[in-house]
Protein backbone atom coordinates (compact mmCIF):
# COMPACT_ATOMS: atom_id res chain seq x y z
CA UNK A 1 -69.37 32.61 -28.38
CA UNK A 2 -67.22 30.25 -29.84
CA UNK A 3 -68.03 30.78 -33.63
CA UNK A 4 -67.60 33.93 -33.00
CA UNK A 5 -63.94 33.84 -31.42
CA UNK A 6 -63.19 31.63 -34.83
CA UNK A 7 -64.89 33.91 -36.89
CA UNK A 8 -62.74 37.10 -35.45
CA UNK A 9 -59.65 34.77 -35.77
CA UNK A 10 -59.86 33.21 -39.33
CA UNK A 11 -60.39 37.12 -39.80
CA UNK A 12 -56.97 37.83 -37.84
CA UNK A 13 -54.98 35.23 -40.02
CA UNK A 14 -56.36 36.58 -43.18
CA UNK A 15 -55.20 39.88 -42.73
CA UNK A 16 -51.91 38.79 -41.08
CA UNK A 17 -51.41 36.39 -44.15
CA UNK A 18 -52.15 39.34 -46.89
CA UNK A 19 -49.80 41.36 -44.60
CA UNK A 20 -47.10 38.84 -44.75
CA UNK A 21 -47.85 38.94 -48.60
CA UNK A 22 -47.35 42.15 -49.18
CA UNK A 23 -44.59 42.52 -46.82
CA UNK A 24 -43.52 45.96 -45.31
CA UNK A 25 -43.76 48.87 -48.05
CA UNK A 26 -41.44 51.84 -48.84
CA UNK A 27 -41.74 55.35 -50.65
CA UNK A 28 -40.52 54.76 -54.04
CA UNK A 29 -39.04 58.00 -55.57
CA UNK A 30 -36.91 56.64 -58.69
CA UNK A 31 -33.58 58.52 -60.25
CA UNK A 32 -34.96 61.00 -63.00
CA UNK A 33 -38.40 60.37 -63.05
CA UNK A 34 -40.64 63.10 -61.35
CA UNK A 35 -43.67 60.65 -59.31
CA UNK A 36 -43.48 59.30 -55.17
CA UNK A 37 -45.23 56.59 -54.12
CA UNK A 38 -45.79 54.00 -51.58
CA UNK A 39 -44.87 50.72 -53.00
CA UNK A 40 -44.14 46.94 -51.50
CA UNK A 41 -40.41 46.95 -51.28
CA UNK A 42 -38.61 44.22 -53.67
CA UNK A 43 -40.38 46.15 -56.47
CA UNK A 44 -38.49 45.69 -59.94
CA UNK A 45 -37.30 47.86 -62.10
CA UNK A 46 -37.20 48.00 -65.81
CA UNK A 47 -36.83 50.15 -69.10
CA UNK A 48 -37.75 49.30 -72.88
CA UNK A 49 -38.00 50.72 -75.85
CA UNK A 50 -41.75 50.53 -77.22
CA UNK A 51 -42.74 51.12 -81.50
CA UNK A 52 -45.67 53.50 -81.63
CA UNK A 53 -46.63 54.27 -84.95
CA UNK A 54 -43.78 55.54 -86.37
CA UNK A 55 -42.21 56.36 -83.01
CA UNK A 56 -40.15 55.22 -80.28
CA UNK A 57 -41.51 55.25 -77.06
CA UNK A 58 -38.57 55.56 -73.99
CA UNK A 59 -40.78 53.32 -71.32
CA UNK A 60 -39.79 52.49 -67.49
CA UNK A 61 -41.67 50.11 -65.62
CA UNK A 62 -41.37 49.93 -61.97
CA UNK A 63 -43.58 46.54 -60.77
CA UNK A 64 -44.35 44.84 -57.64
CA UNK A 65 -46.44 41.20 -58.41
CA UNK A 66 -47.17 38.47 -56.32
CA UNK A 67 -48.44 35.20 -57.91
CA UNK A 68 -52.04 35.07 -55.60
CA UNK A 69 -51.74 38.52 -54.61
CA UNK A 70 -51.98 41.86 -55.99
CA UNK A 71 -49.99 43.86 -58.67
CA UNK A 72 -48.85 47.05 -58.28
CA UNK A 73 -47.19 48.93 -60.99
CA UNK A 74 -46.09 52.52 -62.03
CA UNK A 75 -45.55 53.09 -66.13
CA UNK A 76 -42.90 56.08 -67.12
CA UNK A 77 -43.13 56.91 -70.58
CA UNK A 78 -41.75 59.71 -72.73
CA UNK A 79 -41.11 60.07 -76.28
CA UNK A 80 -44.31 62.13 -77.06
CA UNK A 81 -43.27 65.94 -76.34
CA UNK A 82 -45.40 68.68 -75.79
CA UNK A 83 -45.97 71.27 -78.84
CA UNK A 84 -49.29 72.85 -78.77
CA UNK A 85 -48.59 74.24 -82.30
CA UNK A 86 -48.59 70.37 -83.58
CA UNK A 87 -51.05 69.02 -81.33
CA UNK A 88 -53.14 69.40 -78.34
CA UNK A 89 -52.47 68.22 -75.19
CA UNK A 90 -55.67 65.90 -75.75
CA UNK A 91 -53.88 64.54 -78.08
CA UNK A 92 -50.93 63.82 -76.51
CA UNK A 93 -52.43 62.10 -73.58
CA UNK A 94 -54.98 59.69 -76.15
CA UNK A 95 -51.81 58.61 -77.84
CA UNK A 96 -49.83 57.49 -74.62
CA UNK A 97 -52.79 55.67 -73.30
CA UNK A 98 -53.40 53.99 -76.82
CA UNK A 99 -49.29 52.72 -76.10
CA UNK A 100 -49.62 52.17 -72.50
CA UNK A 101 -53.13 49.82 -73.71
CA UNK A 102 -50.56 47.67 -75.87
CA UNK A 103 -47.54 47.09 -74.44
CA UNK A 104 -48.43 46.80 -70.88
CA UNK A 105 -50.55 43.61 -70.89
CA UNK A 106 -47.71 41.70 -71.96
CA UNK A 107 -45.74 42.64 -69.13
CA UNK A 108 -48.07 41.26 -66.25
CA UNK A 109 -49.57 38.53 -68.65
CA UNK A 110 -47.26 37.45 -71.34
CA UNK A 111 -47.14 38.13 -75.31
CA UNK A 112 -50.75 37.82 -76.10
CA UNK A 113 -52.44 38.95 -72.83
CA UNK A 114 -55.39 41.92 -74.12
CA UNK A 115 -55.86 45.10 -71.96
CA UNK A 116 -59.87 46.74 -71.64
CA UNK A 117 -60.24 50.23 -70.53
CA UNK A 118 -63.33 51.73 -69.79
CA UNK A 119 -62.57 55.87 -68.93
CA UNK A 120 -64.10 56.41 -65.45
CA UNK A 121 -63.22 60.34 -65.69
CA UNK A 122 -60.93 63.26 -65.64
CA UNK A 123 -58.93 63.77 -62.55
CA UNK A 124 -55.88 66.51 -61.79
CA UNK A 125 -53.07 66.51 -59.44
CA UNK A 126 -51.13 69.11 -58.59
CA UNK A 127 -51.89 70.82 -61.66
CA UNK A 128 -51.44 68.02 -64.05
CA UNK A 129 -54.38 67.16 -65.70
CA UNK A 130 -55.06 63.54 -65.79
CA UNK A 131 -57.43 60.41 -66.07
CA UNK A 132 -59.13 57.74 -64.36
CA UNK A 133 -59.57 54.31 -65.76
CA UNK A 134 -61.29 50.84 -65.20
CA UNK A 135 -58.41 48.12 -66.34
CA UNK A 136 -59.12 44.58 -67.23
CA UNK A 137 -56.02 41.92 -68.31
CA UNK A 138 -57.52 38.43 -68.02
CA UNK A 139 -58.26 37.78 -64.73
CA UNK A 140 -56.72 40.83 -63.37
CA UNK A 141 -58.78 43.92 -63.02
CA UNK A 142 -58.43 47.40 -61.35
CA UNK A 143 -58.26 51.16 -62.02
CA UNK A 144 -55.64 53.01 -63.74
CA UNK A 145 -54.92 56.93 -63.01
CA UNK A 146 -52.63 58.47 -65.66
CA UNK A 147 -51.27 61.36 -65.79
CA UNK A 148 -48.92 63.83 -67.89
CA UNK A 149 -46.30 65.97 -67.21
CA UNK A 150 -44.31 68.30 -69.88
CA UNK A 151 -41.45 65.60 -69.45
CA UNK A 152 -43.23 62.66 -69.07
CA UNK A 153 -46.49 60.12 -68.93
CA UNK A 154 -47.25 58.04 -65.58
CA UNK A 155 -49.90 55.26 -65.17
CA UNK A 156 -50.11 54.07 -61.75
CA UNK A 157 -52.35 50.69 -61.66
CA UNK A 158 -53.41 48.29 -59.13
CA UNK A 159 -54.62 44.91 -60.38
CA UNK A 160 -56.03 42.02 -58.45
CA UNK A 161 -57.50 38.80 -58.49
CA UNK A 162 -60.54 40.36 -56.12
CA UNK A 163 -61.84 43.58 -54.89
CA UNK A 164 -59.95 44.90 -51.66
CA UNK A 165 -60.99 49.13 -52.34
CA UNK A 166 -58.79 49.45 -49.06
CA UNK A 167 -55.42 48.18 -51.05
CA UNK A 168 -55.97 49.80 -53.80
CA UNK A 169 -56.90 53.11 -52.76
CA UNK A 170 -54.06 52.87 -50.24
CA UNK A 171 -51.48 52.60 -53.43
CA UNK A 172 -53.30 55.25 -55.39
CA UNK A 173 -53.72 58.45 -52.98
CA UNK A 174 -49.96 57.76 -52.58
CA UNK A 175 -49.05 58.29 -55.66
CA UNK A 176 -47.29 62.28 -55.55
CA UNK A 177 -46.18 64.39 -58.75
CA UNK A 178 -44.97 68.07 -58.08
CA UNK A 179 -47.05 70.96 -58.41
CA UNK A 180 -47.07 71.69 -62.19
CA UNK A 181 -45.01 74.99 -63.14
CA UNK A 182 -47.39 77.46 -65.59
CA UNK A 183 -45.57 78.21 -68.50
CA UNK A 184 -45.99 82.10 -69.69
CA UNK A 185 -48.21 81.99 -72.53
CA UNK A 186 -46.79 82.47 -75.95
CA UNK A 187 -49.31 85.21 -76.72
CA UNK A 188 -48.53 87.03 -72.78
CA UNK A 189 -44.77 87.19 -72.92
CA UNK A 190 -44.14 88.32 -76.51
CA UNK A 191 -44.86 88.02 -79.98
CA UNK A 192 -41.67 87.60 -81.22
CA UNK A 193 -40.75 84.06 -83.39
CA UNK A 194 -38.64 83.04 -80.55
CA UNK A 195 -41.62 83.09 -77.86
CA UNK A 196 -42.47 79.39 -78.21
CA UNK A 197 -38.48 78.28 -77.43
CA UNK A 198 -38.50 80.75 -74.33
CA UNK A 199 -41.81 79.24 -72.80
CA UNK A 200 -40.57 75.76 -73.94
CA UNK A 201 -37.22 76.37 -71.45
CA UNK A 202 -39.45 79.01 -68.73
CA UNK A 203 -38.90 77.55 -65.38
CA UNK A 204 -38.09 80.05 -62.42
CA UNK A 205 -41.45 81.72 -62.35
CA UNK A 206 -43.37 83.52 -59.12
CA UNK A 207 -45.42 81.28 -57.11
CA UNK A 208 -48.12 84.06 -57.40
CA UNK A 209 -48.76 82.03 -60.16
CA UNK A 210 -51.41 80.23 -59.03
CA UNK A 211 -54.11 81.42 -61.29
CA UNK A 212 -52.72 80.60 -64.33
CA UNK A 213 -54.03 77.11 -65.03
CA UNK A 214 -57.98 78.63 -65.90
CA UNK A 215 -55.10 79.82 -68.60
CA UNK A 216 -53.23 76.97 -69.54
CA UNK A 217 -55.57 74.31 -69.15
CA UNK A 218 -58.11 75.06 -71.72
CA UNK A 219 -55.19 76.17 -73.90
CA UNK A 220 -54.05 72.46 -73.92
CA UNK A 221 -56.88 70.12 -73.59
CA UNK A 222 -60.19 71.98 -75.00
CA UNK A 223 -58.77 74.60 -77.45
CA UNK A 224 -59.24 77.54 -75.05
CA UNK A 225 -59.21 81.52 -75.44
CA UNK A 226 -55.48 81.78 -74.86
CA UNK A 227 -54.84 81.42 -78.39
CA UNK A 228 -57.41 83.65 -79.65
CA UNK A 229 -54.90 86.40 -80.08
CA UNK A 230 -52.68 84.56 -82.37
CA UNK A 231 -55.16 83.40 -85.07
CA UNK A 232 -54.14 86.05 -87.35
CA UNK A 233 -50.65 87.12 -86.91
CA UNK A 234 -48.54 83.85 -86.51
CA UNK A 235 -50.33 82.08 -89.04
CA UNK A 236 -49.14 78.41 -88.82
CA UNK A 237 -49.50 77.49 -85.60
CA UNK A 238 -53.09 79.19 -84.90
CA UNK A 239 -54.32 76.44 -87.41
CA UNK A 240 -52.77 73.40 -86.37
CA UNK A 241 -53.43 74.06 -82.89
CA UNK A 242 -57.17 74.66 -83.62
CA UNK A 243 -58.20 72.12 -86.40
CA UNK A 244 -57.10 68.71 -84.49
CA UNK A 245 -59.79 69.68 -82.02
CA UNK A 246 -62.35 70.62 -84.37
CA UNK A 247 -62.03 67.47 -86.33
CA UNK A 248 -65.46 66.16 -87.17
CA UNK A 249 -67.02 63.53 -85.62
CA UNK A 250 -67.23 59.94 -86.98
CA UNK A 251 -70.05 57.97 -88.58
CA UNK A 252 -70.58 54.89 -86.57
CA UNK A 253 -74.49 53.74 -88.43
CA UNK A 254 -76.45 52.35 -86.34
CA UNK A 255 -75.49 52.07 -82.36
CA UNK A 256 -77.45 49.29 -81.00
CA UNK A 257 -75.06 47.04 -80.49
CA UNK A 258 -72.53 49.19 -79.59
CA UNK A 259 -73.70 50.51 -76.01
CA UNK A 260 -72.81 49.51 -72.88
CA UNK A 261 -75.67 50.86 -71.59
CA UNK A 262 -78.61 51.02 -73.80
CA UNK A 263 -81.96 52.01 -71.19
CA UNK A 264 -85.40 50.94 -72.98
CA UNK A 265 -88.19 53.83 -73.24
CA UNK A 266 -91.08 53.72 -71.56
CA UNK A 267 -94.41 53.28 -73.52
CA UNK A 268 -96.14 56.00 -72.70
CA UNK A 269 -100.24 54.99 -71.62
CA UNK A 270 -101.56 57.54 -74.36
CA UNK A 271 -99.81 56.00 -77.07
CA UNK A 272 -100.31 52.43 -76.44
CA UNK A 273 -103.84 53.20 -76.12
CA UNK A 274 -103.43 54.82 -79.80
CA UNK A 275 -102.32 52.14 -80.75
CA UNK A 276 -99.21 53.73 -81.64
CA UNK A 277 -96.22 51.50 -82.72
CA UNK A 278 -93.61 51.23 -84.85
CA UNK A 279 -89.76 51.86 -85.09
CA UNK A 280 -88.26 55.13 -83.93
CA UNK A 281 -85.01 56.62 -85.23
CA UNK A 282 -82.99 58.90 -83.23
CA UNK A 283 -80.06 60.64 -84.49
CA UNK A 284 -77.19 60.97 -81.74
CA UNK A 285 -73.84 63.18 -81.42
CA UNK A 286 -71.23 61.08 -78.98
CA UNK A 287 -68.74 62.59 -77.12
CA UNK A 288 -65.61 61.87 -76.74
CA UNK A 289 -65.92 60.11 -73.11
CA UNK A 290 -68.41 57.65 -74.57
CA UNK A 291 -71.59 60.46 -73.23
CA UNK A 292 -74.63 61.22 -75.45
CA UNK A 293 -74.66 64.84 -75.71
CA UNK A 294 -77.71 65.38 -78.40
CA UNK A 295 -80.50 63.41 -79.76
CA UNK A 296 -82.62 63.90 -82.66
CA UNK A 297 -85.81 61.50 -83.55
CA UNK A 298 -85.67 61.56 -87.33
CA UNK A 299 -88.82 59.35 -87.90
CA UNK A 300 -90.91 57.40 -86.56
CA UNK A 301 -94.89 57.96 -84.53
CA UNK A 302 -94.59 61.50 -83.30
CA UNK A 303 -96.12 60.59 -79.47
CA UNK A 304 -93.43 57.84 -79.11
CA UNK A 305 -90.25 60.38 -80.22
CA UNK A 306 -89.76 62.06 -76.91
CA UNK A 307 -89.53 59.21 -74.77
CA UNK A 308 -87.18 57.52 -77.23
CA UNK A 309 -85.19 61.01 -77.47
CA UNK A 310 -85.18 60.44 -73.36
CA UNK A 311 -83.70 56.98 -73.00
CA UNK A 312 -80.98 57.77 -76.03
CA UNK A 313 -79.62 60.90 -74.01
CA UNK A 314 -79.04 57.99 -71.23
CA UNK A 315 -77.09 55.39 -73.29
CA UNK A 316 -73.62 55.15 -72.73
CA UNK A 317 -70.78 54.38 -75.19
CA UNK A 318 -67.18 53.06 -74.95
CA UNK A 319 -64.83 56.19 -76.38
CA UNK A 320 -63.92 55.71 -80.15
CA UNK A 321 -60.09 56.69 -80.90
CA UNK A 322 -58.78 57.33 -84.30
CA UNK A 323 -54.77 57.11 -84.41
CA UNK A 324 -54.82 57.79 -80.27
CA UNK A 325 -57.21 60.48 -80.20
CA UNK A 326 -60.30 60.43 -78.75
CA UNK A 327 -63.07 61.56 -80.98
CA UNK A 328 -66.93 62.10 -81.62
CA UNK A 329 -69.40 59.60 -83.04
CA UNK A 330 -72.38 60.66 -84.69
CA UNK A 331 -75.13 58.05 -85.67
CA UNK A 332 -78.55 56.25 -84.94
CA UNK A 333 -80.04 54.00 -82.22
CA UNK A 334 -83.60 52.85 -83.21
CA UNK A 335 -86.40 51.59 -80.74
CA UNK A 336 -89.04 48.93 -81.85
CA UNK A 337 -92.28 50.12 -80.49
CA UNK A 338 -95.26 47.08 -80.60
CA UNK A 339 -99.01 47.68 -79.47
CA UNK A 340 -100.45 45.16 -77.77
């Protein structure tokens, strides 16, 4: 009875001294920027210019950090505007998380501290299509959820010395962005030179809007049919709105070493007693989340290639960017088959 009055009070004190630490929290809804959330009050405040490429990033920082506690932090960034005719929205996001990736670190871990993200998934709020991330800075680590606005980019992250899921999701499901206003498609409204300008400055539309993001969405991030219409009359934008998301995937060789997950095959009874053996070849197409989406075997015994086709399709990559966009990897993994 006794250990277990100490036990329920050592508990007690550790969750009134990480109460203490934390201290009482407040909605934080900063002057021009478009995000709520529920923060630690004392958070700080503070804005930089950041180079990216040959651009200059306008970034805010709003940070709450405790030396054996938690960090809590909410990234503003703009710079990067939205022009589907130059880019795709795809794009636009990759490049603010390759800048967020590089100038962050050194804010919660000095000059040479070295950010990891691993992509968990997509997420949307609101509207606003987003991301969720796994975030290691030395011995801070946490998730990231980012998301992108017409105006703006947010990263809201929680980093800590140990798991607590209970802080962290408390910080995140906080974190509010108004619903997303759907522009009028270019090809919709008009077809007149000006249309792009007038959907650029569309605000006051119906609310009946509601269906419109099946519309937009695809439009921005996965080259959908909204566009269709224009691919022969307004001739410069229909290609450079297609061809960045068409661009062909990469050649990364050989994969082995690459994986973070690289499942052996099975040796299948028949074989082995065949005495079949050898090294397989599969060919593999990567996405651009790090997924195997198709595998090949090019060579190697014919009753060992679908079982090495099988554990390839599970193997799981980190994404590969080129200049902040996310694209696909083609190449090989190959599987050492030896009868015994």
């Amino acid at each position: 009875m006794f250990l277990l009055l100490a036990a329920t009070a050592f508990s007690s004190a550790a969750r009134a001294q990480n109460t203490n630490v934390l201290g009482e929290w407040e909605t934080l809804r900063p002057e021009g920027e478009e995000f709520a959330i529920l923060m630690p009050k004392s958070s700080s405040a503070e804005m930089s210019k950041e180079p990216y490429h040959k651009m200059t990033l306008n970034t805010r920082l709003y940070l709450w950090t405790n030396p054996t506690g938690p960090v809590f932090a909410v990234s503003s960034m703009s710079g990067i505007k939205a022009n589907p005719a130059l880019y795709t929205e795809m794009q636009r996001v990759n490049s603010y998380v390759d800048a967020f990736k590089h100038w962050f670190p050194k804010k919660v871990r000095g000059n040479h501290a070295v950010a990891k993200l691993t992509l968990v998934g997509p997420k949307t709020l609101n509207g606003h299509a987003g991301r969720e991330y796994r975030l290691t800075i030395g011995d801070l680590s946490g998730s990231v959820h980012v998301y992108a606005t017409r105006r703006r980019f947010y990263a809201a992250v929680v980093l800590n010395t140990k798991k607590d899921d209970a802080l962290t999701g408390r910080f995140l499901s906080s974190f509010f962005l108004p619903e997303k206003i759907i522009e009028v498609p270019a090809t919709v409204a008009s077809q007149k030179k000006e249309t792009k300008v007038e959907s650029e400055e569309f605000d006051p539309g119906p609310t009946s809007q509601g269906q419109k993001p099946e519309l937009k969405t695809p439009a921005a991030g996965a080259e959908g049919s909204t566009e269709d219409t224009t691919d022969k009359k307004p001739v410069t934008p229909a290609p450079t709105t297609e061809q960045p998301g068409k661009r062909a995937p990469i050649s990364g060789g050989v994969l082995n070493g690459k994986a973070l997950t690289l499942p052996r095959p099975d040796y299948p009874p028949e074989a082995r007693a065949a005495r079949a053996s050898g090294t397989v070849v599969v060919q593999i197409t990567i996405d651009e989340y790090g997924n195997v989406t198709a595998a090949r075997a090019v060579s190697g015994h014919p009753m060992l290639h679908q079982v090495s086709v099988n554990a390839a399709l599970q193997a799981r990559f980190s994404p590969t960017f080129l200049m902040g966009e996310a694209v696909k990897v083609t190449g090989v993994i190959t599987y050492n088959f030896v009868a015994q």
